[in-house]
Protein backbone atom coordinates (compact mmCIF):
# COMPACT_ATOMS: atom_id res chain seq x y z
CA UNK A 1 -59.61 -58.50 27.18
CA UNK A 2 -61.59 -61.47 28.47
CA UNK A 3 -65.46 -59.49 30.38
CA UNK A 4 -66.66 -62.87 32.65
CA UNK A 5 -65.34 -64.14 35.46
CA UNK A 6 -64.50 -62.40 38.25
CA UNK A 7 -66.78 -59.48 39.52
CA UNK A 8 -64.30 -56.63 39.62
CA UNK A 9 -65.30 -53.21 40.89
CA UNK A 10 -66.63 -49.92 39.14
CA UNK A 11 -64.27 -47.66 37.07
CA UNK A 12 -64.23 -44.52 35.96
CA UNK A 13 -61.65 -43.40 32.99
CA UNK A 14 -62.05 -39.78 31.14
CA UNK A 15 -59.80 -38.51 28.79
CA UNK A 16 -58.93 -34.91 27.53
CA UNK A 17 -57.18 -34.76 23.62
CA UNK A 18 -55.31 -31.86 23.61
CA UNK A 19 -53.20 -31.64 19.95
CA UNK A 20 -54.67 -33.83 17.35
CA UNK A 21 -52.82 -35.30 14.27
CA UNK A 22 -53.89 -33.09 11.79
CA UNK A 23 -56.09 -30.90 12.97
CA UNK A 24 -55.23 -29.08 16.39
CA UNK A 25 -51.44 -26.53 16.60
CA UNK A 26 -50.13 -26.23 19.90
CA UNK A 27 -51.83 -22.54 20.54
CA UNK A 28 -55.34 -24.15 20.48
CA UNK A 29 -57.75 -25.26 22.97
CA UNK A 30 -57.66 -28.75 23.97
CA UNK A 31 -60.59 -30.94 22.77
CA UNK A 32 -62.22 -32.74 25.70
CA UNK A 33 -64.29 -36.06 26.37
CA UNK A 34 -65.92 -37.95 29.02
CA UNK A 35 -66.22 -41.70 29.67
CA UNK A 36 -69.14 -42.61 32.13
CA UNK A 37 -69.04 -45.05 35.13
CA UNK A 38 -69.48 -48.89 33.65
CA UNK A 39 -68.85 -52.31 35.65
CA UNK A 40 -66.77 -54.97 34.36
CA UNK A 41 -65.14 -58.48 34.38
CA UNK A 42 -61.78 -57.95 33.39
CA UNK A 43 -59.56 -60.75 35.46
CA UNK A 44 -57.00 -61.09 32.04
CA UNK A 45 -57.01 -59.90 28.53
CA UNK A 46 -54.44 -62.46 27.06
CA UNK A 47 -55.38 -64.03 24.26
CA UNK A 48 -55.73 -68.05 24.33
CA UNK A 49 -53.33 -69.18 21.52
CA UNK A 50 -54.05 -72.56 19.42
CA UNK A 51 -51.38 -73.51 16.84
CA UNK A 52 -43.96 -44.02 8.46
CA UNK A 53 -44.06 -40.77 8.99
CA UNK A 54 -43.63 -39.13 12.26
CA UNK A 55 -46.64 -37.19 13.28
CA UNK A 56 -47.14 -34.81 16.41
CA UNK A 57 -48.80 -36.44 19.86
CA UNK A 58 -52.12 -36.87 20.55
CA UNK A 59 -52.01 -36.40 24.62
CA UNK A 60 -55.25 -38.22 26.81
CA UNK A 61 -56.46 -37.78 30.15
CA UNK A 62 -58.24 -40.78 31.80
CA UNK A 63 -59.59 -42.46 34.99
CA UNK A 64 -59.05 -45.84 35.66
CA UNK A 65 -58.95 -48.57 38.17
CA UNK A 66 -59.85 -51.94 36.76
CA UNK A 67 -59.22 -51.14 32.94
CA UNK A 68 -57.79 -48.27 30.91
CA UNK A 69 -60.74 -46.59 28.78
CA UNK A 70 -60.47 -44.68 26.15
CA UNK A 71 -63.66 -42.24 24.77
CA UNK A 72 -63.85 -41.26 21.17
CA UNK A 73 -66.19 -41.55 18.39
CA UNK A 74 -67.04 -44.02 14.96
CA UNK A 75 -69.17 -43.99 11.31
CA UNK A 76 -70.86 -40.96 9.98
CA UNK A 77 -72.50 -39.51 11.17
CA UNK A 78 -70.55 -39.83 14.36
CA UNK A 79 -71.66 -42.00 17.29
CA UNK A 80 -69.90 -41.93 20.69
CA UNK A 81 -68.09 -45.32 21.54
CA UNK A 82 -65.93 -46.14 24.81
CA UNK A 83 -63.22 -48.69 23.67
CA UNK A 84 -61.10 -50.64 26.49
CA UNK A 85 -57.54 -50.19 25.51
CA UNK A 86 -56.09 -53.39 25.65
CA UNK A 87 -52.28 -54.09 24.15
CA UNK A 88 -52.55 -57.69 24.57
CA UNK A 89 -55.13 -57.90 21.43
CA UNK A 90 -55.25 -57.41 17.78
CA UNK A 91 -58.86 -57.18 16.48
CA UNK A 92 -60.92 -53.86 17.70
CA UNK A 93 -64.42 -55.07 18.04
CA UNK A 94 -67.65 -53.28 18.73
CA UNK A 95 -71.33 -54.09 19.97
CA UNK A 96 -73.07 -54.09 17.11
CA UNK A 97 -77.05 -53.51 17.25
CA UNK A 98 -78.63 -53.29 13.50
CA UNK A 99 -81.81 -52.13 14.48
CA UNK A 100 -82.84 -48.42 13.96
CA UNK A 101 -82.84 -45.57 16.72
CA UNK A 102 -80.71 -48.37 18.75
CA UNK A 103 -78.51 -45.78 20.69
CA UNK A 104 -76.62 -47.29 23.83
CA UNK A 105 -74.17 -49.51 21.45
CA UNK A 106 -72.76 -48.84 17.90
CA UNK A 107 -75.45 -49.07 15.58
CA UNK A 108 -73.79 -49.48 12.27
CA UNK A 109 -77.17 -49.25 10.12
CA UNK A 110 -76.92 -45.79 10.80
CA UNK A 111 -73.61 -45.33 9.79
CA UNK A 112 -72.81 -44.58 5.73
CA UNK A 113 -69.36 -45.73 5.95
CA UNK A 114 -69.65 -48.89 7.16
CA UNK A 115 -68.96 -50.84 4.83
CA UNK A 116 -69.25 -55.12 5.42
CA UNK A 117 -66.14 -57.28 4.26
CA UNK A 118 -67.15 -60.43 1.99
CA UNK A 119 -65.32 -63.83 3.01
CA UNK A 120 -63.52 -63.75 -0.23
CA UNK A 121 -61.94 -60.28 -0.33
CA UNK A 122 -58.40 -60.19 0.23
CA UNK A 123 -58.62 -58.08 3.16
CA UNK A 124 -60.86 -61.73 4.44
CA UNK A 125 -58.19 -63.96 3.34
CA UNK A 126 -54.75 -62.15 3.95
CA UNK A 127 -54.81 -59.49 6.46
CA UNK A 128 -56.36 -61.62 9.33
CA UNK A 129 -53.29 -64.30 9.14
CA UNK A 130 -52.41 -62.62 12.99
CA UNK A 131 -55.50 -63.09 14.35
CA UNK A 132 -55.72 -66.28 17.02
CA UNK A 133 -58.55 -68.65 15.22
CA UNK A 134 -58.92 -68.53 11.73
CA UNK A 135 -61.98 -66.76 9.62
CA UNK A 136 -64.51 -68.20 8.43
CA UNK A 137 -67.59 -67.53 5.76
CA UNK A 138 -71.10 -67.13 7.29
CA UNK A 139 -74.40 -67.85 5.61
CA UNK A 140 -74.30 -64.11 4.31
CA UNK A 141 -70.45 -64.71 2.84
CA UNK A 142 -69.36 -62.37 5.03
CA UNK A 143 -66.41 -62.54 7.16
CA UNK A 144 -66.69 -63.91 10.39
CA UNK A 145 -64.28 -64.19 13.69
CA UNK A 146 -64.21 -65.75 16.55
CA UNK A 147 -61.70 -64.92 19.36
CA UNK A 148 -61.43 -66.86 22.69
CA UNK A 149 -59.43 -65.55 25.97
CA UNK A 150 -57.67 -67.12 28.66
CA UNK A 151 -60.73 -67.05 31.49
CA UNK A 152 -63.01 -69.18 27.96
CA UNK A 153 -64.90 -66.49 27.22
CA UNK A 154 -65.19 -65.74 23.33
CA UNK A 155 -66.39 -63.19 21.48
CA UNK A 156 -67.54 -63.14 17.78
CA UNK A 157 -68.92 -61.27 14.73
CA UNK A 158 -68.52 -60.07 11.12
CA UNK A 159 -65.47 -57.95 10.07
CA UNK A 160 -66.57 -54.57 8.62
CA UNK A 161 -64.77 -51.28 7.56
CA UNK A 162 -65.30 -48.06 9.54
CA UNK A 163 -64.07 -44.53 10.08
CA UNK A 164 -63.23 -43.69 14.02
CA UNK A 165 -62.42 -40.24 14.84
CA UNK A 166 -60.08 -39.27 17.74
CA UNK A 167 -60.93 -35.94 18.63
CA UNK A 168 -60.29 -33.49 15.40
CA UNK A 169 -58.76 -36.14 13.62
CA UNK A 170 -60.62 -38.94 11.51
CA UNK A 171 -58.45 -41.58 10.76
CA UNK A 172 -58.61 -44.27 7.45
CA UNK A 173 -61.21 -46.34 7.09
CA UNK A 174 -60.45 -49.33 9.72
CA UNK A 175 -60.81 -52.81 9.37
CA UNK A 176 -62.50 -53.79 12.78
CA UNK A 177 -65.27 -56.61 14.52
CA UNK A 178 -69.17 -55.97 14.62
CA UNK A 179 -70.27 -57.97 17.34
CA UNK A 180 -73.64 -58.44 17.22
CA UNK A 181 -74.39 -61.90 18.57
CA UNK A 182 -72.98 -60.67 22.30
CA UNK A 183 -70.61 -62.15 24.98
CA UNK A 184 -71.01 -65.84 26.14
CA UNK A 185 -72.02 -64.13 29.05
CA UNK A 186 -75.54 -62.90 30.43
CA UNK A 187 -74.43 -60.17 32.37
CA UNK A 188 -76.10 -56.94 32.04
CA UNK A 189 -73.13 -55.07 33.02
CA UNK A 190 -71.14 -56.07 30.09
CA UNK A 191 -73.59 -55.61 27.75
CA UNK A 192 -73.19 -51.91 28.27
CA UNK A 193 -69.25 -51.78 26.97
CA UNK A 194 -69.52 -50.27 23.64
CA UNK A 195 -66.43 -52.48 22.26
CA UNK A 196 -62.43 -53.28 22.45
CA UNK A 197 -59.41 -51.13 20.86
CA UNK A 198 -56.58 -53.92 19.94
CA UNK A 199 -53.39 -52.07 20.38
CA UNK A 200 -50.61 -54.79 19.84
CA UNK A 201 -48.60 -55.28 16.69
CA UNK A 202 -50.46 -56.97 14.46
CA UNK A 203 -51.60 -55.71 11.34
CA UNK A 204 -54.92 -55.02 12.07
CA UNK A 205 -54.44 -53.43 15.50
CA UNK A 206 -55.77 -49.78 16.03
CA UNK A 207 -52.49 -48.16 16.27
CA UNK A 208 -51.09 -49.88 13.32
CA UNK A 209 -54.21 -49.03 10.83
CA UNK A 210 -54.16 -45.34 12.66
CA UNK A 211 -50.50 -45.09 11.49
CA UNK A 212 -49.24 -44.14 15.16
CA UNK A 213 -45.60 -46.01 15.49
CA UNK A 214 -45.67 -45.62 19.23
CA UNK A 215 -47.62 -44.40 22.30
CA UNK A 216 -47.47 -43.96 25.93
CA UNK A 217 -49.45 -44.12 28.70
CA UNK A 218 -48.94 -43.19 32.71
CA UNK A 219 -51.17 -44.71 35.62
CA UNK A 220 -51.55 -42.61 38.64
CA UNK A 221 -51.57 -44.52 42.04
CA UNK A 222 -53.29 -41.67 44.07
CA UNK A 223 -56.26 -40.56 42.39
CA UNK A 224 -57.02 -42.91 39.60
CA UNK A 225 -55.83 -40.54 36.76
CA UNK A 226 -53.50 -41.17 34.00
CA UNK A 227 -52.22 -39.54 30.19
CA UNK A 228 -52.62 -41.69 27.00
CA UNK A 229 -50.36 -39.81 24.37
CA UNK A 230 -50.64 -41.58 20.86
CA UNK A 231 -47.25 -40.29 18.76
CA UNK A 232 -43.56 -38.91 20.19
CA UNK A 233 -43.17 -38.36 23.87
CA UNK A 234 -40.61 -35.83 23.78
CA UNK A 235 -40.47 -33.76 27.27
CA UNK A 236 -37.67 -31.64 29.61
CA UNK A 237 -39.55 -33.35 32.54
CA UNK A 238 -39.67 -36.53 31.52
CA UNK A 239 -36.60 -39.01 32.75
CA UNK A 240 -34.77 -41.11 30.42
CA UNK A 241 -36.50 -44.16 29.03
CA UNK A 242 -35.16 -47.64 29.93
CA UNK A 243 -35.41 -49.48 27.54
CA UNK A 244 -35.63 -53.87 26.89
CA UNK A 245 -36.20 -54.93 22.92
CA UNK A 246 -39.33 -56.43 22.42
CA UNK A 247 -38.75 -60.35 21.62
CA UNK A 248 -39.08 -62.01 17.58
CA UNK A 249 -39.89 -65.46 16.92
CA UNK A 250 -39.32 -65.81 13.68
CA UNK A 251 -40.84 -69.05 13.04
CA UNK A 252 -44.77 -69.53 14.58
CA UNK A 253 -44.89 -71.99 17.65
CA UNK A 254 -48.56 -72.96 18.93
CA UNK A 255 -48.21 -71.11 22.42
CA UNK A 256 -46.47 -68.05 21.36
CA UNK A 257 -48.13 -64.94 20.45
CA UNK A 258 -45.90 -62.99 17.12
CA UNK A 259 -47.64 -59.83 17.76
CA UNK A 260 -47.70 -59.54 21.48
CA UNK A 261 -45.29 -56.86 23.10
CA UNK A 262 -43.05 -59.64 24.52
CA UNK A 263 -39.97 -59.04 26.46
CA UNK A 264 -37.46 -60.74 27.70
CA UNK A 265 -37.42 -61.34 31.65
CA UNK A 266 -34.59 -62.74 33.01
CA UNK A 267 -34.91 -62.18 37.03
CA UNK A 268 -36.66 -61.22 39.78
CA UNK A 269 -35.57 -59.31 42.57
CA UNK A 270 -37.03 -59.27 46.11
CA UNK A 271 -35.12 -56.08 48.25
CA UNK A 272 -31.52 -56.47 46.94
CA UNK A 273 -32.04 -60.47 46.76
CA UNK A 274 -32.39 -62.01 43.20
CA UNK A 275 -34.29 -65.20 43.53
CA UNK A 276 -32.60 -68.43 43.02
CA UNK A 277 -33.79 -69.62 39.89
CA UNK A 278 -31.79 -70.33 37.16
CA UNK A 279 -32.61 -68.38 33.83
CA UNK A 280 -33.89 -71.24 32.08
CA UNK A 281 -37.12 -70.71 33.56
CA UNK A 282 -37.99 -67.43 32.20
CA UNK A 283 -36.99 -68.71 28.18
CA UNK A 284 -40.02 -69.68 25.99
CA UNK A 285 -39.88 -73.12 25.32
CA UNK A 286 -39.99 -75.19 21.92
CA UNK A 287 -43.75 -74.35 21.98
CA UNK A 288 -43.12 -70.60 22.74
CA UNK A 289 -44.86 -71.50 26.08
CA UNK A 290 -43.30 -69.23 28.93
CA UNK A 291 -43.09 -65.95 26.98
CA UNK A 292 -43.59 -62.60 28.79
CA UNK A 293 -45.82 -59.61 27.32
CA UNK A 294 -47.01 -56.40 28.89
CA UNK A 295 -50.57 -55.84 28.61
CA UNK A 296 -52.27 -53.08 29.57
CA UNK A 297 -55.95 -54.91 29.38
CA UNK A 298 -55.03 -57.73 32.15
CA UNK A 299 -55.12 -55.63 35.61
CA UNK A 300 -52.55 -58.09 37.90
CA UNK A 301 -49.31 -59.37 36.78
CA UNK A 302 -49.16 -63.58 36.66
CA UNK A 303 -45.96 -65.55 36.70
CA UNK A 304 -45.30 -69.47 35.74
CA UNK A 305 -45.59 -71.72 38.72
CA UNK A 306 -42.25 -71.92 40.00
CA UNK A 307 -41.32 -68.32 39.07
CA UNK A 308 -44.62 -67.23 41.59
CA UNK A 309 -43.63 -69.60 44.15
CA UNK A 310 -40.29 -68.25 44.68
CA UNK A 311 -41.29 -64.50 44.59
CA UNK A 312 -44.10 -65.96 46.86
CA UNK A 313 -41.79 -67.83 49.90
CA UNK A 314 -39.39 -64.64 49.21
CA UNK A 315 -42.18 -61.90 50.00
CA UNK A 316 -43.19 -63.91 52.82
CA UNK A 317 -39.30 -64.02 54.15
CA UNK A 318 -39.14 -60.38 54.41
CA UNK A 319 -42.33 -59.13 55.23
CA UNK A 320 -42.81 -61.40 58.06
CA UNK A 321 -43.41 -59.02 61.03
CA UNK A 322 -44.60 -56.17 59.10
CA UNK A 323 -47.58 -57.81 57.49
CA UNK A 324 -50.16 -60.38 58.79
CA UNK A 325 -50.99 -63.38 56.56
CA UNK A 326 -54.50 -63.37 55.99
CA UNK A 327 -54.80 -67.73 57.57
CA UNK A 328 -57.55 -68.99 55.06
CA UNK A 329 -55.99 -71.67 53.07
CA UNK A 330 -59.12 -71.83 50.87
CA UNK A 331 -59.22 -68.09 49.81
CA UNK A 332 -57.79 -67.67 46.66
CA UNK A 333 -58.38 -63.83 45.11
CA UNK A 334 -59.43 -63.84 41.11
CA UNK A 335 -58.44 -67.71 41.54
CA UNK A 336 -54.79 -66.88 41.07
CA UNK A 337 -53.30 -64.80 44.07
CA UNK A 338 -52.88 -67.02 47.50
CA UNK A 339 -50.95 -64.44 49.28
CA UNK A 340 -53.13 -61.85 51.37
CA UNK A 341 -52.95 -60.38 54.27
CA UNK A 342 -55.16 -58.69 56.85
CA UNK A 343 -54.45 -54.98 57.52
CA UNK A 344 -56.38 -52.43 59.94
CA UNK A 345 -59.22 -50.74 57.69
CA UNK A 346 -58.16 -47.62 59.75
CA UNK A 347 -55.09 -47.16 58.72
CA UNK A 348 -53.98 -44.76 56.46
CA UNK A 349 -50.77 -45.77 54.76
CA UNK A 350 -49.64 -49.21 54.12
CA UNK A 351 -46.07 -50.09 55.80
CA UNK A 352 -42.99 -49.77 54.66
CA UNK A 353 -42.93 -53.43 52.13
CA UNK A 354 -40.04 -55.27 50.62
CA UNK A 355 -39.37 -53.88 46.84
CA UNK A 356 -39.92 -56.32 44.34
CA UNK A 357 -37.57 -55.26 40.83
CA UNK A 358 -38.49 -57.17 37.68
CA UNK A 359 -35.41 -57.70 35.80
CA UNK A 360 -35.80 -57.54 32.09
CA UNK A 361 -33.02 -57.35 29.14
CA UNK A 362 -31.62 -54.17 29.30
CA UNK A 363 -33.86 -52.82 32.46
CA UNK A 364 -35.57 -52.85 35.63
CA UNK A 365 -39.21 -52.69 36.87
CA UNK A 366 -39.03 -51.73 40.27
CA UNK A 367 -42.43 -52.53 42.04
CA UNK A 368 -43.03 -51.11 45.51
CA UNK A 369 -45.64 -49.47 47.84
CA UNK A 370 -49.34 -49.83 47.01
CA UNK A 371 -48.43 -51.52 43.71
CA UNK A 372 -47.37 -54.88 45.92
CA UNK A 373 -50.75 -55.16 47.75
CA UNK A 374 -54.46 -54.31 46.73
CA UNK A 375 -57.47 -53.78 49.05
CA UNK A 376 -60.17 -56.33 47.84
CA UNK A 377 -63.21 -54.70 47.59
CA UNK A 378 -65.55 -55.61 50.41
CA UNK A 379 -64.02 -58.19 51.88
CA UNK A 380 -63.36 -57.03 55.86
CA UNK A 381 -62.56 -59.56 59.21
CA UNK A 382 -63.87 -57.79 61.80
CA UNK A 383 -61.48 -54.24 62.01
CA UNK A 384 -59.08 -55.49 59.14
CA UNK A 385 -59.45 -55.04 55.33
CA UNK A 386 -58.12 -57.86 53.07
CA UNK A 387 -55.14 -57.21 50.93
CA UNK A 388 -53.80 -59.32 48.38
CA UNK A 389 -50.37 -59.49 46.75
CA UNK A 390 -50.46 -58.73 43.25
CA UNK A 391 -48.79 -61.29 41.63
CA UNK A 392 -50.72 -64.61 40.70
CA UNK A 393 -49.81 -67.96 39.48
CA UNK A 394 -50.69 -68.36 36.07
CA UNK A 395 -51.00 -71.92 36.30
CA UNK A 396 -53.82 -71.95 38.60
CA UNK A 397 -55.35 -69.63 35.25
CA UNK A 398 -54.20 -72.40 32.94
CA UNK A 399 -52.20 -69.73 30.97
CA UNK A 400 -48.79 -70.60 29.75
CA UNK A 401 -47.38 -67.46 29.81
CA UNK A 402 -45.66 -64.21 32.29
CA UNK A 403 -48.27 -61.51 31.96
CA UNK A 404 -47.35 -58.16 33.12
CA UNK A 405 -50.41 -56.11 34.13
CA UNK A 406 -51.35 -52.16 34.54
CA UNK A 407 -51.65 -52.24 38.24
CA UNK A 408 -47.50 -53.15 38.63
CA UNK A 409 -46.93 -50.08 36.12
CA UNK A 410 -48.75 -47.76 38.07
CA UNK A 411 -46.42 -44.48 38.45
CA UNK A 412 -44.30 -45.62 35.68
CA UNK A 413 -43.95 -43.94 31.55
CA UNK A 414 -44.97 -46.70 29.28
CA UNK A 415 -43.32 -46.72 25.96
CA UNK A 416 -44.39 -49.38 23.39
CA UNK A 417 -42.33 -47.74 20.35
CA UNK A 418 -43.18 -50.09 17.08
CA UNK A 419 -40.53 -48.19 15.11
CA UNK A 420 -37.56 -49.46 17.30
CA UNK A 421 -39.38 -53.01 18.35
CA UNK A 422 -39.09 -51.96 22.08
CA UNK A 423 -40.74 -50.65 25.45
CA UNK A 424 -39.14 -47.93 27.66
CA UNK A 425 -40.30 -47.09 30.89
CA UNK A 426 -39.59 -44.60 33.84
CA UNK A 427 -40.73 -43.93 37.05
CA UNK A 428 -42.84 -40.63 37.22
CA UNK A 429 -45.74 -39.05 39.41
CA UNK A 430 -48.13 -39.86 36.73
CA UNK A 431 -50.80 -36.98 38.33
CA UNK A 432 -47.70 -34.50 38.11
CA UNK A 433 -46.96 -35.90 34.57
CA UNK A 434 -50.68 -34.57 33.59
CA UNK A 435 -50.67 -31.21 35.17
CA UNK A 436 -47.47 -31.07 33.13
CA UNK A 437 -48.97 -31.36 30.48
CA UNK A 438 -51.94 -29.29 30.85
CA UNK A 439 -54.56 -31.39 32.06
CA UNK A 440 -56.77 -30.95 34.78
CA UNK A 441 -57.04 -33.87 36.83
């Protein structure tokens, strides 16, 4: 999840645990916690690449709008983190402050479980093979990371062991990052975001070390509400999955990320027209460059040059008449998305726009509505609002990759299920989908 540059606007996410792992039955009260309002620079999480046992649901309430945000708390005794949940990363990492009565970031002097991992341990020199740059020794011989994302911001630190509790339930100790030297970045803003929850595949991802073999989550569209659920979603309510197997490479290519949750697309759709493209241009090359993964830290969804372009001239086709193009050739939103258009700020519904269905192996994506267009904040000609669409060109980002963002999967179950090596999804009212399940939002 990459914090610098693109000034996004303010978020709010809360969350409400209702049934812990261990410790909460069905007949008890839910466990509740509260995320506070924080800024931040979140244009793309994606990485930048260089060469069980079944156990009962943990269901979450947040907010969200730019990022998904998860509350909970870490060491002993217990400190209250917020962690971004991002499934495009591995490594869980912290601000770190080692200074006593230090309370606005993780403070892991305080803490008697933390517990610092030597450079030569085997936890040092085996279990961080996933991870995108290698580890390295500091002056301390401790072990030290370094991980760089797509908009060349980096982050870095020591790795360390500590306890994280979830509600009622503490999980193992958990290998994560103590950041403690900050962001290559002097904003205040992001100074204040206690750390990063890595949720993909890898070995050293929060889910895995947790032990949860799959999780959900559902993004409202109306009022910025949604449900985590870490375990088995298993409802009456809930519509049959679709389902597209998640993609292996067995053998490791410089641009291709092993432990992203990378699918398979193989179209795109605009109304009941499939663009002309043949499928060649959706297959990772020798390099593993052109993959697609779904990642709930990047906000947008990007697509490789000629992919966007014909989506692009497509959208343009069918919503001529309906929509006016916003005619500033040099305005180009989060330096990716060319297509806007001007609406009235008065108006109250957006009009009736051209579905766009991402075809994957096995299933569709259907995008449509609100999910095709966003308002950009502050930006107003004279009685219209700006809108832009929200696909970019990942070229103009320099990333070599399809990245599928939150904002397309408003309204729709996510399903990353590690047990099966897939992702299901179905469209649902996500803000029904929490009253469902017992949560006030």
């Amino acid at each position: 999840m990459a914090f610098h540059e693109l000034l996004v606007q303010l978020f709010i996410i809360s969350f409400v645990l209702l049934q812990s792992k261990h410790c909460l039955s069905s007949n008890q009260s839910p466990i509740v916690l509260t995320l506070r309002t924080q800024k931040h620079r979140t244009p793309i999480s994606t990485p930048r690449l260089f060469s069980t046992t079944s156990k009962p649901p943990d269901k979450l309430l947040f907010h969200h709008n730019v990022t998904l945000t998860v509350s909970l708390s870490a060491g002993s005794p217990l400190q209250n983190i917020t962690m971004v949940l991002d499934t495009g990363s591995e490594l869980s990492w912290l601000h770190c402050k080692k200074e006593p009565n230090f309370n606005s970031i993780f403070n892991p002097i305080a803490s008697k479980t933390y517990t610092e991992i030597p450079c030569n341990s085997t936890t040092c020199e085996t279990r961080t093979r996933d991870l995108p740059l290698p580890v390295s020794c500091d002056p301390s011989k401790l072990c030290h990371f370094i991980i760089s994302y797509a908009d060349a911001s980096s982050v870095e630190g020591n790795l360390a062991f500590e306890t994280f509790q979830v509600g009622s339930m503490t999980g193992p100790a958990t290998v994560f990052g103590c950041m403690n030297s900050g962001f290559s970045s002097n904003s205040e803003e992001d100074a204040k975001t206690t750390g990063l929850m890595g949720m993909n595949r890898g070995s050293l991802s929060f889910v895995n070390q947790m032990g949860f073999r799959k999780f959900s989550y559902c993004i409202s569209d109306r009022d910025s509400s949604g449900v985590l659920l870490l375990g088995e979603a298993s409802f009456s309510w809930l519509k049959p999955l679709n389902y597209t197997p998640l993609l292996e490479m067995s053998a490791p290519l410089p641009y291709f990320d092993r432990v992203a949750y990378s699918v398979q697309l193989e179209g795109i759709k605009v109304s009941d027209k499939v663009l002309s493209l043949p499928k060649s241009v959706f297959v990772p090359d020798h390099t593993g460059a052109g993959q697609t993964t779904v990642d709930s830290g990047t906000q947008f969804t990007f697509l490789l040059g000629p992919v966007y372009s014909a989506l692009k001239t497509e959208f343009l086709l069918q919503s001529k008449g309906i929509l006016r193009v916003l005619n500033e050739p040099r305005y180009v939103f989060q330096g990716a998305m060319d297509l806007c258009y001007l609406i009235e700020s008065t108006r109250a519904t957006l009009p009736n726009l051209p579905v766009v269905n991402l075809m994957f192996q096995g299933a569709e994506m259907s995008v449509s509505g609100q999910r095709l267009l966003y308002r950009v904040p502050g930006e107003v000609r004279g009685k219209d609002s700006v809108w832009c669409f929200t696909f970019g060109n990942s070229d103009l980002l320099g990333i070599e990759s399809f990245v599928i963002g939150h904002h397309q999967q408003q309204n729709v179950w996510m399903e990353y299920d590690l047990e099966n090596s897939r992702i299901g999804f179905a469209e649902v009212r996500c803000d029904l989908a929490g009253q469902r399940l017992g949560l006030d939002v």
